[in-house]
Protein backbone atom coordinates (compact mmCIF):
# COMPACT_ATOMS: atom_id res chain seq x y z
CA UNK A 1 186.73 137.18 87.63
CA UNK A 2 183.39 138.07 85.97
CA UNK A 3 184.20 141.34 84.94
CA UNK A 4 187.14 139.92 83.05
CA UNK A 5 184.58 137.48 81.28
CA UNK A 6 182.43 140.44 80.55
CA UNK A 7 185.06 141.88 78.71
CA UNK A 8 186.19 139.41 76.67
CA UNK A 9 182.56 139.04 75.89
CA UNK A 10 181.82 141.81 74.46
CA UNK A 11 184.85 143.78 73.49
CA UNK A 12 184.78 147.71 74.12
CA UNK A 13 183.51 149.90 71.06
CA UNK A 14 186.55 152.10 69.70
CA UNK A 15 185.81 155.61 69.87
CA UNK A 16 187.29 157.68 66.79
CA UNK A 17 187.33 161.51 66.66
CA UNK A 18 185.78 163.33 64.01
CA UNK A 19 187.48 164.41 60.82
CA UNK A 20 186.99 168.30 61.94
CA UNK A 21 188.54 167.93 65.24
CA UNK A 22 192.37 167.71 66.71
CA UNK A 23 192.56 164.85 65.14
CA UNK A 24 192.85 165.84 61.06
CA UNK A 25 194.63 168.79 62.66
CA UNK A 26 197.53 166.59 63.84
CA UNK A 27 196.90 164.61 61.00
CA UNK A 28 197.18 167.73 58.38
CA UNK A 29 200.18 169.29 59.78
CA UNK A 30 201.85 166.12 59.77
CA UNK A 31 201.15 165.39 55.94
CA UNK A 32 202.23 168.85 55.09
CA UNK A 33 205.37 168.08 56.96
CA UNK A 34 205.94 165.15 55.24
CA UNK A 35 205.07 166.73 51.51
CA UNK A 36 207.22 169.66 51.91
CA UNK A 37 206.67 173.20 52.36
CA UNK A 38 204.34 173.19 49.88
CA UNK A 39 202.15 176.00 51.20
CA UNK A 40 204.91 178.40 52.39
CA UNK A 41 204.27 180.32 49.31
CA UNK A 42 201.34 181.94 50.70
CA UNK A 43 203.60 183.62 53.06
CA UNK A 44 205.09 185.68 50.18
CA UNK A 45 203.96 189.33 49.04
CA UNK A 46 203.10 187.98 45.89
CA UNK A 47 200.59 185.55 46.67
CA UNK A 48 198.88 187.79 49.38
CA UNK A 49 198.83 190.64 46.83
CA UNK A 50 196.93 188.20 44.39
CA UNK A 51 194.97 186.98 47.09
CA UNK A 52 193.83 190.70 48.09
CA UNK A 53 193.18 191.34 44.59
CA UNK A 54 190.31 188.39 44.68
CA UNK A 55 189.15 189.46 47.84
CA UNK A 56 188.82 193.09 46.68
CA UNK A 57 187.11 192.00 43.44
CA UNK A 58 184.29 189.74 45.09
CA UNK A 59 183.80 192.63 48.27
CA UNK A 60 183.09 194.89 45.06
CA UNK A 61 180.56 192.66 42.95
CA UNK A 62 177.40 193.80 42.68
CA UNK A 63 174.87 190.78 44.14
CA UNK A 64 171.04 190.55 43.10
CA UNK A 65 169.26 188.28 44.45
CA UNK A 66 169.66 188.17 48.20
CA UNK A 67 170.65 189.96 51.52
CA UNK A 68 172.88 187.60 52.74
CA UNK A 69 175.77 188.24 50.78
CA UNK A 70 176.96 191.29 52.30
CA UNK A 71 180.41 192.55 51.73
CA UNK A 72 181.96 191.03 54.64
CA UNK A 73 180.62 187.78 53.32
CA UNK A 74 181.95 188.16 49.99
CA UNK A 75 185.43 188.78 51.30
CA UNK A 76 186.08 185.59 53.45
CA UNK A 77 184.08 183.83 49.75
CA UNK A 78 187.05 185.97 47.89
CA UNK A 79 189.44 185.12 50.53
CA UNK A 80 188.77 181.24 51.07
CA UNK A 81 188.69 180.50 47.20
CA UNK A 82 192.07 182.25 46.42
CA UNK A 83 193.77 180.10 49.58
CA UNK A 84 191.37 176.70 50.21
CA UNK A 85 190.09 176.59 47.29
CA UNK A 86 186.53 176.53 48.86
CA UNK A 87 184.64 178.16 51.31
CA UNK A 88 181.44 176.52 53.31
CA UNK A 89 178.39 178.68 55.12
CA UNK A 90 175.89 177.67 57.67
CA UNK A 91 173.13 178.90 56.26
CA UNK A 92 170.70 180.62 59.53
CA UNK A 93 169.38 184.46 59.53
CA UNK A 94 172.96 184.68 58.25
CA UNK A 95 175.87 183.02 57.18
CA UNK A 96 177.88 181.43 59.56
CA UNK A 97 181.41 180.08 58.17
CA UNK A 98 182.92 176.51 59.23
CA UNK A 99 186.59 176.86 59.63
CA UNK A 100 187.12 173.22 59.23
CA UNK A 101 184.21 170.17 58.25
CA UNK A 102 183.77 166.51 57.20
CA UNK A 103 180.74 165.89 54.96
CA UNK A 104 178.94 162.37 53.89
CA UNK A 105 178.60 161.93 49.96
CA UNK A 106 175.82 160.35 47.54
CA UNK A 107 176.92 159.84 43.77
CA UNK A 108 179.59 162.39 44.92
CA UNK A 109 176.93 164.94 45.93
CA UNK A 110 177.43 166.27 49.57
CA UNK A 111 173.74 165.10 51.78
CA UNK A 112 175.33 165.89 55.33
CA UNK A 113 177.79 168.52 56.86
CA UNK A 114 179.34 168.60 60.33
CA UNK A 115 181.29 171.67 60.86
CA UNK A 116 183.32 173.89 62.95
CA UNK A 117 181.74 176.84 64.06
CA UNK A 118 184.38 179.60 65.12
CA UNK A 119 183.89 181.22 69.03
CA UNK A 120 186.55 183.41 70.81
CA UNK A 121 186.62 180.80 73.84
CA UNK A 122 186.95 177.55 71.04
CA UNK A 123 184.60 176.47 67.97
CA UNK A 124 181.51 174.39 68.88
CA UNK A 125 180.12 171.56 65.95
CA UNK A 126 177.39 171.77 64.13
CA UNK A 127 175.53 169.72 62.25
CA UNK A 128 173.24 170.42 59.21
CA UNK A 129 171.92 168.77 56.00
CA UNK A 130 173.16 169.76 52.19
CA UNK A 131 169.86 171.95 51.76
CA UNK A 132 171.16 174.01 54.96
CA UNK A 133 175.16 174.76 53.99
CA UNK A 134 176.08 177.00 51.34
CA UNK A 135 179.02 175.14 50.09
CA UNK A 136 181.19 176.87 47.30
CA UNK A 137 184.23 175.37 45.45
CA UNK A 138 186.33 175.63 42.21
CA UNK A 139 188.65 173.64 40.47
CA UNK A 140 186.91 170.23 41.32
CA UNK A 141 188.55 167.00 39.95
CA UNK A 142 186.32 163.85 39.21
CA UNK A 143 188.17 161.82 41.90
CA UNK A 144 186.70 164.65 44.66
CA UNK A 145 184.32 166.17 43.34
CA UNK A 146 183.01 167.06 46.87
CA UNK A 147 186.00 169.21 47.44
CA UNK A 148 187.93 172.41 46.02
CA UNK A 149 191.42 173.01 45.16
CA UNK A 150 193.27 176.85 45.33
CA UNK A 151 195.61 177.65 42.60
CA UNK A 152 198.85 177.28 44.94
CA UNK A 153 197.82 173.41 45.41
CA UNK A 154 197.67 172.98 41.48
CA UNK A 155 201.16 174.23 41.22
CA UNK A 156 203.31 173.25 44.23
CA UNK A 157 206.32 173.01 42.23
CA UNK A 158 206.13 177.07 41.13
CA UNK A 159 204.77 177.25 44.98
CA UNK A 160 207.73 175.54 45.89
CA UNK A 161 210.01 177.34 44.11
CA UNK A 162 208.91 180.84 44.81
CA UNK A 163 208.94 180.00 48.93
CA UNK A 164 212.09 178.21 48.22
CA UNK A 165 214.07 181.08 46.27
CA UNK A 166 212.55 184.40 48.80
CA UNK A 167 213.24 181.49 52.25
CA UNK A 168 217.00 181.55 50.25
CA UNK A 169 217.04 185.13 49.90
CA UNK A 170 216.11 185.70 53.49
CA UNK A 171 218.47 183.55 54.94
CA UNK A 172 221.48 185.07 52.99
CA UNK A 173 220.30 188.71 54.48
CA UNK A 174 219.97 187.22 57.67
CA UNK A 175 223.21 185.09 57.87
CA UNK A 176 225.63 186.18 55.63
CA UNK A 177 228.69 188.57 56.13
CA UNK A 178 227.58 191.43 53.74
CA UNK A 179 230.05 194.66 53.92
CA UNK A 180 232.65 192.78 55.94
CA UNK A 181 235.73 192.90 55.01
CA UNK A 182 239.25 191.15 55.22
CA UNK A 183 241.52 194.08 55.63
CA UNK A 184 245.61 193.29 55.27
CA UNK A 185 247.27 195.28 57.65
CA UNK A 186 251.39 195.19 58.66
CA UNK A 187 252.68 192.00 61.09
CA UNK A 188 252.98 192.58 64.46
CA UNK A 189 253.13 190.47 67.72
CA UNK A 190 250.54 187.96 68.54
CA UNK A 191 248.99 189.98 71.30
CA UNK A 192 249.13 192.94 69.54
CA UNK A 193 247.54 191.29 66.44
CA UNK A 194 245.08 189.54 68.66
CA UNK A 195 244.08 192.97 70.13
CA UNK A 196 243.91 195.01 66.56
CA UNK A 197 241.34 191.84 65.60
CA UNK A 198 239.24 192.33 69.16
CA UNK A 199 238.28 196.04 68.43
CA UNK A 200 237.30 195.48 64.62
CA UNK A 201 233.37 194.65 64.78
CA UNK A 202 231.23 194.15 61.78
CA UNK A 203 227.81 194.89 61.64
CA UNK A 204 227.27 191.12 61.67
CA UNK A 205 229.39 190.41 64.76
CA UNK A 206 232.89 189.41 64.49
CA UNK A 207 232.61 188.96 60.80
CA UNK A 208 235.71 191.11 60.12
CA UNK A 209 238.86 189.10 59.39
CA UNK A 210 242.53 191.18 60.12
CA UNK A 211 245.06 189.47 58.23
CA UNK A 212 249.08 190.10 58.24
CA UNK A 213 250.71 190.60 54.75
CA UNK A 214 253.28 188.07 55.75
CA UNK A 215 250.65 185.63 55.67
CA UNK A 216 248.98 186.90 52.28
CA UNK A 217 251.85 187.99 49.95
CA UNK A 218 254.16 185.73 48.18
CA UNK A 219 257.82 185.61 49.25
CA UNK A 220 260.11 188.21 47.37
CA UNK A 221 257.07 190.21 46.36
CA UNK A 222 256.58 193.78 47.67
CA UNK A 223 254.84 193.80 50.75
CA UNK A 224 252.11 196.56 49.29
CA UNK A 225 251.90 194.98 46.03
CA UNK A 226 248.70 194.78 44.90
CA UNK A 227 246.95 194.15 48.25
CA UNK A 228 243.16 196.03 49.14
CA UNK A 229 240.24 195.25 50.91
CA UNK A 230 238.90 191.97 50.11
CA UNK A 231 234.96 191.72 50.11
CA UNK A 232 233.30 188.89 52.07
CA UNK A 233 229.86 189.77 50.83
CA UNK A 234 228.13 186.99 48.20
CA UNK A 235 228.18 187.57 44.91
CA UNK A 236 224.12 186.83 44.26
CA UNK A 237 224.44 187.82 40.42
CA UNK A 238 225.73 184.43 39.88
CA UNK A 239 223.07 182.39 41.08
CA UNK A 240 220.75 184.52 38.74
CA UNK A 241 218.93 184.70 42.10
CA UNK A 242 216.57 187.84 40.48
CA UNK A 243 215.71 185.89 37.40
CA UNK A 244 214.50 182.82 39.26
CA UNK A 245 212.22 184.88 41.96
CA UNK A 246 210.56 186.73 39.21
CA UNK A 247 210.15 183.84 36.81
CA UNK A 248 209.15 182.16 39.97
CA UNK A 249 206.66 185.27 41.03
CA UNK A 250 205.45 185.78 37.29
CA UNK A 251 203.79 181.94 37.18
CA UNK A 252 202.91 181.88 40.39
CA UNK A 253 200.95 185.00 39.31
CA UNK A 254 199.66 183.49 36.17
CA UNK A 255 198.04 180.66 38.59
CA UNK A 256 195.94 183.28 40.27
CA UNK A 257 194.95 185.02 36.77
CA UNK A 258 196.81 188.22 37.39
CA UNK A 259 198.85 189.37 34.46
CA UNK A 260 202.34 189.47 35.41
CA UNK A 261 203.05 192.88 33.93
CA UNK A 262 201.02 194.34 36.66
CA UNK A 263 203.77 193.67 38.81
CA UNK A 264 206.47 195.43 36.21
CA UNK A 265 207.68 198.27 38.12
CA UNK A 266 207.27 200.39 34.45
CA UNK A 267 203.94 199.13 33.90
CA UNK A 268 201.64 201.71 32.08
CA UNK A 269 198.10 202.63 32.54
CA UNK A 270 196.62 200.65 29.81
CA UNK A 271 198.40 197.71 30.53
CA UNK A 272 196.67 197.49 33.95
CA UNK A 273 193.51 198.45 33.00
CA UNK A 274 193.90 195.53 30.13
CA UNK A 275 195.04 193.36 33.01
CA UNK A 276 192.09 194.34 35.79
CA UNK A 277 189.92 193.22 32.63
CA UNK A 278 190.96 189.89 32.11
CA UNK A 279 191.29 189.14 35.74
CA UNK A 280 187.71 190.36 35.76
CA UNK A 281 186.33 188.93 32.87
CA UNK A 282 188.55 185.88 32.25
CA UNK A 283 188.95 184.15 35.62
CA UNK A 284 186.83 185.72 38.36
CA UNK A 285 183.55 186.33 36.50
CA UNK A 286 183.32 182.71 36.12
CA UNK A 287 183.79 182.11 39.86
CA UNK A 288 181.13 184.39 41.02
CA UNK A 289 178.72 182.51 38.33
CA UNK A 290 179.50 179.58 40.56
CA UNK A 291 178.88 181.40 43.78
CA UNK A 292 175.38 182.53 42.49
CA UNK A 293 174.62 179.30 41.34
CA UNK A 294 175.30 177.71 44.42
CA UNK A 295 173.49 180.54 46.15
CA UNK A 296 170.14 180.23 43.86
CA UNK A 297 169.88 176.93 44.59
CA UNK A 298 170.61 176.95 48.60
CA UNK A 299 168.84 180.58 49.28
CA UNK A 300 166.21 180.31 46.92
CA UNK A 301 165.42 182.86 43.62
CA UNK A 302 167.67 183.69 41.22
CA UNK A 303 171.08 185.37 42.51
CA UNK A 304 173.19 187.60 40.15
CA UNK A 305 177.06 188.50 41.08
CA UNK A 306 178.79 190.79 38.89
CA UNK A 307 182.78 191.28 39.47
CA UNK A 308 183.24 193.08 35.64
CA UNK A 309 181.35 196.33 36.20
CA UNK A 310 183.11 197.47 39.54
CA UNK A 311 186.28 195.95 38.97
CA UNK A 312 186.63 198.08 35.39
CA UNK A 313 189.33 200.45 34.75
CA UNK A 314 187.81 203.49 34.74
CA UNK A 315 189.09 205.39 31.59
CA UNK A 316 187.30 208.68 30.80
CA UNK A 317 188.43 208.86 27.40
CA UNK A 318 187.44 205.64 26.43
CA UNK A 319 184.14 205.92 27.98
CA UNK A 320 183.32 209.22 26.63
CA UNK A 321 184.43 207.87 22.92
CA UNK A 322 182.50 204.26 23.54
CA UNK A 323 179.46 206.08 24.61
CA UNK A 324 179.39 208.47 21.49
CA UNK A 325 179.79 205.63 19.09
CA UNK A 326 177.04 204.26 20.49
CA UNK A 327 174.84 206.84 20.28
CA UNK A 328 175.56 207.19 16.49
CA UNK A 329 175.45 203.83 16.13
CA UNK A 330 171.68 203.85 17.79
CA UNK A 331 171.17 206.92 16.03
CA UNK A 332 171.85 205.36 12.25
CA UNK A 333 169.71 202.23 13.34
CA UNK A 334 166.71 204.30 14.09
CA UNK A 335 167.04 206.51 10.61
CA UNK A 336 167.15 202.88 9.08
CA UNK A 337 164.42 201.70 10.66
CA UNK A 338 166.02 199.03 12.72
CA UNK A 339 164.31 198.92 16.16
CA UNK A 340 162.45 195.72 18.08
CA UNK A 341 163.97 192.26 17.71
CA UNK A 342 165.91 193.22 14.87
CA UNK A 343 168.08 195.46 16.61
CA UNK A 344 167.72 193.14 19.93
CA UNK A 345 169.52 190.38 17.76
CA UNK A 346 172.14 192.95 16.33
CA UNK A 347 172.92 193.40 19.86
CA UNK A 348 173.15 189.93 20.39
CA UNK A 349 175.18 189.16 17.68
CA UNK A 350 178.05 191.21 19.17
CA UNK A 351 177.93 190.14 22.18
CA UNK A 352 176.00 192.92 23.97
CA UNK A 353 173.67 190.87 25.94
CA UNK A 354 172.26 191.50 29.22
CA UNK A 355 171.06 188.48 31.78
């Protein structure tokens, strides 16, 4: 009697789970469920080779500035930016990834972090302030500006239609009658017909079809009249299947920064050293200026990443002809007289400026 007083007295406290546990799991699968395959894309050789190519680029950059951007660190950075968009470190004698988090905002700057540590017998949670989690993320909107984006989840519809065309593709291969044939052959008895089907086999099961040429040739014509093998395999051309997976493939590409004519099968050598460049220079340069400033400001000093010198195309010939014309070029300056700031802001002026 009392205790059912008690509890209408003071009503139990509901007990929620935490953003990083089972919960947003459930809760994440089932949105990308009801979205659409959305993500499948990632599954393709095309993503995962543009992927690799950001993860090789930031394991090669040359870092300044700190210790605890190793290689192995730079790849999961490399890694998580090309598929999450963002990538967050506990920041102890090393860093320590969180595969999953929840964070608590000010002005839309990130004060508190409670992450998922990963362990081989299950993740444990920990819990750290801004100043203690390296948290690195690109293509930030003003609605989130807390949170990163990946270039897959700015274009789901070319995501979409990439997974949807190679998941088409693969189901054709996988279902579909190709060589079978239906092969006329001359009428006989039921059984006998029955039994001349039976030992036919297809590669794709019983996917050969015996027909009689009573059944398939008009009355009065000659039984042998025009009758051969009739194909059962698709005809793909017609669907212009090829051009819609590499249209598909070639802006999917394009979201990642990677020149689609590095994927041309007759691709020359220039072409991908032109390409390595502006990947390079053009998308991932600018990324790894994040990462350091991030880095500065959470590890203390000044951090430098450089992704242009390794990831250049090394061209003898061009080096060997760059580096002579700048040795003339010095050469003329110093007959002119042109040394100190003068030729400091010459420099400048074209661009040739080192941080």
């Amino acid at each position: 009697m009392f205790g059912w007083l008690k509890r209408w007295a003071a009503p139990e406290v509901e007990k929620r789970s935490s953003g990083a546990g089972y919960t947003a799991q459930v809760m994440a699968a089932r949105e990308n469920w009801i979205s659409g395959n959305l993500t499948v894309a990632e599954l393709t050789a095309a993503v995962q080779s543009c992927v690799s190519l950001w993860e090789g680029a930031f394991t090669l950059a040359d870092v300044k500035g700190t210790d605890l951007l190793d290689r192995q660190t730079m790849a999961l950075i490399g890694r998580g930016l090309a598929l999450r968009g963002e990538a967050v470190f506990l920041i102890r004698d090393r860093l320590i990834p969180f595969t999953d988090w929840d964070l608590t905002t000010r002005d839309g700057i990130p004060r508190a972090y409670r992450g998922q540590v990963p362990e081989v017998g299950g993740g444990r949670m920990e819990t750290a302030l801004a100043a203690e989690v390296l948290h690195l993320r690109i293509a930030s909107d003003a609605f989130t500006p807390w949170a990163g984006k990946s270039p897959l989840s700015r274009v789901p519809l070319s995501a979409s239609l990439l997974a949807e065309v190679e998941t088409a593709l693969r189901d054709v291969y996988r279902d579909a009658p190709l060589g079978s044939q239906i092969v006329p052959v001359p009428d006989g008895s039921a059984d006998d017909m029955a039994t001349l089907r039976g030992s036919f086999k297809g590669r794709r099961g019983a996917a050969l079809v015996i027909e009689g040429l009573a059944q398939s040739v008009g009355a009065g014509m000659h039984p042998q009249l025009g009758k051969s093998p009739d194909q059962l395999s698709p005809d793909l051309s017609k669907s212009m299947t090829g051009e819609s997976l590499t249209a598909a493939r070639d802006a999917v590409s394009l979201a990642f920064g990677v020149l689609p004519a590095m994927m041309n099968r007759s691709v020359t050598g220039p072409a991908v050293r032109e390409a390595q460049r502006h990947l390079a220079q053009i998308v991932l340069q600018p990324l790894a200026q994040i990462v350091a400033e991030e880095a500065g400001a959470k590890l203390g000093g000044r951090v430098l990443i450089d992704v242009v010198r390794p990831m250049q195309a090394f061209d003898a010939g061009g080096k060997a002809r760059a580096l002579s014309t700048m040795i003339t070029a010095l050469a003329a300056a110093k007959e002119a007289g042109i040394d100190g700031t003068t030729l400091q802001d010459a420099l400048a002026f074209i661009d040739w400026h080192d941080e």
